[in-house]
N, C-alpha and C. Protein backbone atom coordinates (compact mmCIF):
# COMPACT_ATOMS: atom_id res chain seq x y z
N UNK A 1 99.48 167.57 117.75
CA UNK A 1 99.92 166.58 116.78
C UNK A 1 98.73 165.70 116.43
N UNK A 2 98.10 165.40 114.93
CA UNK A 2 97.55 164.69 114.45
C UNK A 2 97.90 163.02 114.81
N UNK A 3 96.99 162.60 115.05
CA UNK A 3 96.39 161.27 115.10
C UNK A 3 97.18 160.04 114.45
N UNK A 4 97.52 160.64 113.20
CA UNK A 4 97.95 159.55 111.94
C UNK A 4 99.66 160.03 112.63
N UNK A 5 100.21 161.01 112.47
CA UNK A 5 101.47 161.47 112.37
C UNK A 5 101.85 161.08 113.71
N UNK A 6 101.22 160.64 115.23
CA UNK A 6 101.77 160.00 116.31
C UNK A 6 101.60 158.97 115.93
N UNK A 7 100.68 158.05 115.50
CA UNK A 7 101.04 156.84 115.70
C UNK A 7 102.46 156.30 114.47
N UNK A 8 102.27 157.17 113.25
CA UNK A 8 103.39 156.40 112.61
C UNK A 8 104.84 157.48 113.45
N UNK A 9 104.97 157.83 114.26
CA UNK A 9 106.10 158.67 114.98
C UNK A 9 106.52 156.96 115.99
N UNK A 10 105.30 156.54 116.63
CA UNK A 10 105.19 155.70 117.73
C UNK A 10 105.99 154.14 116.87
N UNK A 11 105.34 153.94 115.53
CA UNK A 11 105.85 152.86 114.75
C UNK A 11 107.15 153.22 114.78
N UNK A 12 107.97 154.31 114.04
CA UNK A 12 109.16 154.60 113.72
C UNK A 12 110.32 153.88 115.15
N UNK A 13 109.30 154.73 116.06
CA UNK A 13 110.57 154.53 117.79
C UNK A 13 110.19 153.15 117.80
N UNK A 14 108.81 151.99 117.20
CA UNK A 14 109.01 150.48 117.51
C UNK A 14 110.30 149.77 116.46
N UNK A 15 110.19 150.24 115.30
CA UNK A 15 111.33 149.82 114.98
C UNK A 15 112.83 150.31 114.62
N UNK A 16 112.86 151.33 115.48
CA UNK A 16 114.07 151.67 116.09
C UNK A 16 114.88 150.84 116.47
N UNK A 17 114.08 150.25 117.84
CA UNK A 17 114.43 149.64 119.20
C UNK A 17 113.99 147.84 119.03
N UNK A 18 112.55 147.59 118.15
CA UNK A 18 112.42 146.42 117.76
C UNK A 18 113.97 145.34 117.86
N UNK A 19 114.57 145.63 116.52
CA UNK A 19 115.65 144.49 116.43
C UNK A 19 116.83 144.28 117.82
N UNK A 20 116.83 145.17 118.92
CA UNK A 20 117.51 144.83 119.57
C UNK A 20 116.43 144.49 121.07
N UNK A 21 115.50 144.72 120.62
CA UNK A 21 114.76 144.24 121.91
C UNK A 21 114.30 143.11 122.07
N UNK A 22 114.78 142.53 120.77
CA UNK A 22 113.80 141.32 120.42
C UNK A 22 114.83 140.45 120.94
N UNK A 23 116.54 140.36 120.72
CA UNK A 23 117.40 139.96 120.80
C UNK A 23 117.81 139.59 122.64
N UNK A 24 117.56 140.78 123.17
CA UNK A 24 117.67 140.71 124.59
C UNK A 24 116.48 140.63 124.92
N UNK A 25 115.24 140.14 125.32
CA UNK A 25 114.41 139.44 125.80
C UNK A 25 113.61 138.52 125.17
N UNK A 26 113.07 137.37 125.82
CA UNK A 26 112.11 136.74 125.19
C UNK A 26 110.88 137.28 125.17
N UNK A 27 110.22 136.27 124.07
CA UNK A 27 108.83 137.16 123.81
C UNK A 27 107.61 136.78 124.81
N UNK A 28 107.02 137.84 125.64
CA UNK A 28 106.43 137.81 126.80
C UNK A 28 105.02 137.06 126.62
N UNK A 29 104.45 136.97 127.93
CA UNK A 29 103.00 136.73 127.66
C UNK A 29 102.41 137.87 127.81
N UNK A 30 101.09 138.00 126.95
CA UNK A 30 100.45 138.85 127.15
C UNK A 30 99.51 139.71 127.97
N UNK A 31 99.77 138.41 129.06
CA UNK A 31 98.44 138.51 130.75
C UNK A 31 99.91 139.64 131.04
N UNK A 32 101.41 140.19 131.43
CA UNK A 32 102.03 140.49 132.47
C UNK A 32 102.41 141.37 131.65
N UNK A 33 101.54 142.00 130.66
CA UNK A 33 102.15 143.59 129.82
C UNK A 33 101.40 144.74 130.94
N UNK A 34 101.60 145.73 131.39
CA UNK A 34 101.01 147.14 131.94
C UNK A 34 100.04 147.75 130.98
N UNK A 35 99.61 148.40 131.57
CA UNK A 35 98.66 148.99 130.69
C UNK A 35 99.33 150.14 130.30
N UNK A 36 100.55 150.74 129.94
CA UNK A 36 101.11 151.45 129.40
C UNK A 36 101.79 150.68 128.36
N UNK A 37 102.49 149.42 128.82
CA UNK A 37 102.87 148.53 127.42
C UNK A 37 101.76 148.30 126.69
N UNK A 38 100.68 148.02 127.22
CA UNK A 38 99.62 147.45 126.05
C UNK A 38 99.29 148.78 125.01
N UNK A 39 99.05 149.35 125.66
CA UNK A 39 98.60 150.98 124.79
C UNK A 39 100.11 151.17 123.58
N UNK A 40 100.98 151.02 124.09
CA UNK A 40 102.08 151.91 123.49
C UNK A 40 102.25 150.37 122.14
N UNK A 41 102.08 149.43 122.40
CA UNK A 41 102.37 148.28 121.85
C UNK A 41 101.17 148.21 120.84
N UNK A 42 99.99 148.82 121.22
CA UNK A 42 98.80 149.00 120.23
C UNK A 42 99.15 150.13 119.39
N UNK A 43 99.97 150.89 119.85
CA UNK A 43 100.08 152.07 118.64
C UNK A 43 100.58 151.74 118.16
N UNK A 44 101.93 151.05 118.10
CA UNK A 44 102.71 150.18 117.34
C UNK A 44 102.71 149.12 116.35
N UNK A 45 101.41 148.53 116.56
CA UNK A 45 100.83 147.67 115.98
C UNK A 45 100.45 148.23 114.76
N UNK A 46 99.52 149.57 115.69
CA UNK A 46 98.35 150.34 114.26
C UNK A 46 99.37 150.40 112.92
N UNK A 47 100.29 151.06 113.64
CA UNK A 47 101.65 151.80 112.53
C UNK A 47 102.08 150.60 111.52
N UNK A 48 102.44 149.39 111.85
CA UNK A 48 102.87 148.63 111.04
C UNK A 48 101.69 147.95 110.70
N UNK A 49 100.33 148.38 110.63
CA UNK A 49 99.21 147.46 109.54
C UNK A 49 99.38 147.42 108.52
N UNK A 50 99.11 146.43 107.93
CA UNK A 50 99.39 146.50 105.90
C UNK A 50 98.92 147.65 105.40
N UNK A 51 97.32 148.28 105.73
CA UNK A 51 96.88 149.44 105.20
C UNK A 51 96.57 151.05 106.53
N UNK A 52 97.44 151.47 106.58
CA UNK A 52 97.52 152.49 107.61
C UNK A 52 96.47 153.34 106.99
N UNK A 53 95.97 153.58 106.11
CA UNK A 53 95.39 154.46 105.50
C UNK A 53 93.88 154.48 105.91
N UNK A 54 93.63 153.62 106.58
CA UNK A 54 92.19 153.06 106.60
C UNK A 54 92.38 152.55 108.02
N UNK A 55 91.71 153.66 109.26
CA UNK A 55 92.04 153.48 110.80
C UNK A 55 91.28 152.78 111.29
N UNK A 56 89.82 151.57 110.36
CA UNK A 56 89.59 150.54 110.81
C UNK A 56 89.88 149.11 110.95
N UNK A 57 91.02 149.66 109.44
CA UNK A 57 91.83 148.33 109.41
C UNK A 57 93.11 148.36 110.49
N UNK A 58 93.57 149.91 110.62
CA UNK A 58 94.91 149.42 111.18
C UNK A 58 94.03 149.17 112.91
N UNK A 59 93.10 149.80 113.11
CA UNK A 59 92.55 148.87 114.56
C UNK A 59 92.26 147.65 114.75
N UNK A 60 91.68 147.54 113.64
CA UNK A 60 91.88 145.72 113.74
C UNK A 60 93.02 145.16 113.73
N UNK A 61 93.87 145.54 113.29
CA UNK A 61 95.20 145.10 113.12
C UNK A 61 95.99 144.89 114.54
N UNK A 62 95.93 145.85 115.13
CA UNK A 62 96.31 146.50 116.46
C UNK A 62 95.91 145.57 117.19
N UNK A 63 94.62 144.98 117.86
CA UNK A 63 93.91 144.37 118.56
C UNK A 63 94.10 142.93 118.42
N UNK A 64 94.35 142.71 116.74
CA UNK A 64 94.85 141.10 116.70
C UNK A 64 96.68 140.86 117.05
N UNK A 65 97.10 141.83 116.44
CA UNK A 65 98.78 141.71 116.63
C UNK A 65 99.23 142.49 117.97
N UNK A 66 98.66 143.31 118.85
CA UNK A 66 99.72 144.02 119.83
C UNK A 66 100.47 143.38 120.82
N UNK A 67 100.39 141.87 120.87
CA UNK A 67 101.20 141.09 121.68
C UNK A 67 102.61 140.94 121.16
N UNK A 68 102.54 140.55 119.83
CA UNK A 68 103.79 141.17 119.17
C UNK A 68 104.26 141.52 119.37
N UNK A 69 104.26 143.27 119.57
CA UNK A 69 105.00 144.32 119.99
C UNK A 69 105.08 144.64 121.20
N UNK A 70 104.75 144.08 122.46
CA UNK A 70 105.02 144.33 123.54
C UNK A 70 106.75 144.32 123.93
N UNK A 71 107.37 143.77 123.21
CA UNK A 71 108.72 143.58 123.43
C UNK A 71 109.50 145.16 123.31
N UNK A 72 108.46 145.60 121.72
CA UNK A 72 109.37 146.78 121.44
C UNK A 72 108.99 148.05 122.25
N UNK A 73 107.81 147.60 122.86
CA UNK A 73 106.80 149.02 123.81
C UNK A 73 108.04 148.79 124.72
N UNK A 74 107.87 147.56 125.31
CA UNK A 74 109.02 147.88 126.78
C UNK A 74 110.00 148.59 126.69
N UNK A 75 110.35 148.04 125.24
CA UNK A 75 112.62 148.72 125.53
C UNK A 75 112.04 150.59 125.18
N UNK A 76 111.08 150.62 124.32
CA UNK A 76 110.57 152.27 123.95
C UNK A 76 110.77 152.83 125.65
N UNK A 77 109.75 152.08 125.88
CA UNK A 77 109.35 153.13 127.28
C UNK A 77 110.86 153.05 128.55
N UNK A 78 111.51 151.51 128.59
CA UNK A 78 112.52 151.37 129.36
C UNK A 78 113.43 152.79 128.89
N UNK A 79 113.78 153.14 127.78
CA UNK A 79 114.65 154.14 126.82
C UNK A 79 114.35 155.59 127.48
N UNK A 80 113.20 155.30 127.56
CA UNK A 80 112.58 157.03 128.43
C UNK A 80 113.00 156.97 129.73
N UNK A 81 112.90 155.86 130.19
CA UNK A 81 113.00 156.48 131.75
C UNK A 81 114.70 156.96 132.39
């Protein structure tokens, strides 16, 4: 699987799960994410950049916003196990 087509797969499952994850937990700090939330919460990020098209913007994007999405990485990954 291509590069572009996981991470917007990875966006899709953040806002899946986003609106109800957001609802049942508060929004965390960013020192007590795993390094599997941080990763999965950075792909998540990439996916919802204004310009996905351009993988230096959505990294920048990623790196400034993935605290954000740590909420929706958790319930993603909680969902798997």
């Amino acid at each position: 699987m291509n590069t572009s087509r996981r991470i917007l797969l990875t966006g899709l499952a953040g806002l899946a799960v986003a609106p109800t994850a957001v609802v049942a937990a508060p929004a965390p700090v960013a020192n007590d994410a795993t390094v599997a939330e941080e990763r999965f919460a950075r792909m998540i990020a990439a996916a919802h950049a204004p310009d996905v098209t351009c993988a230096r913007q959505a990294a920048r994007y990623a790196d400034a916003h993935w605290p954000d999405y740590v909420v929706a990485a958790r319930a993603v990954l909680e969902a798997r196990v």
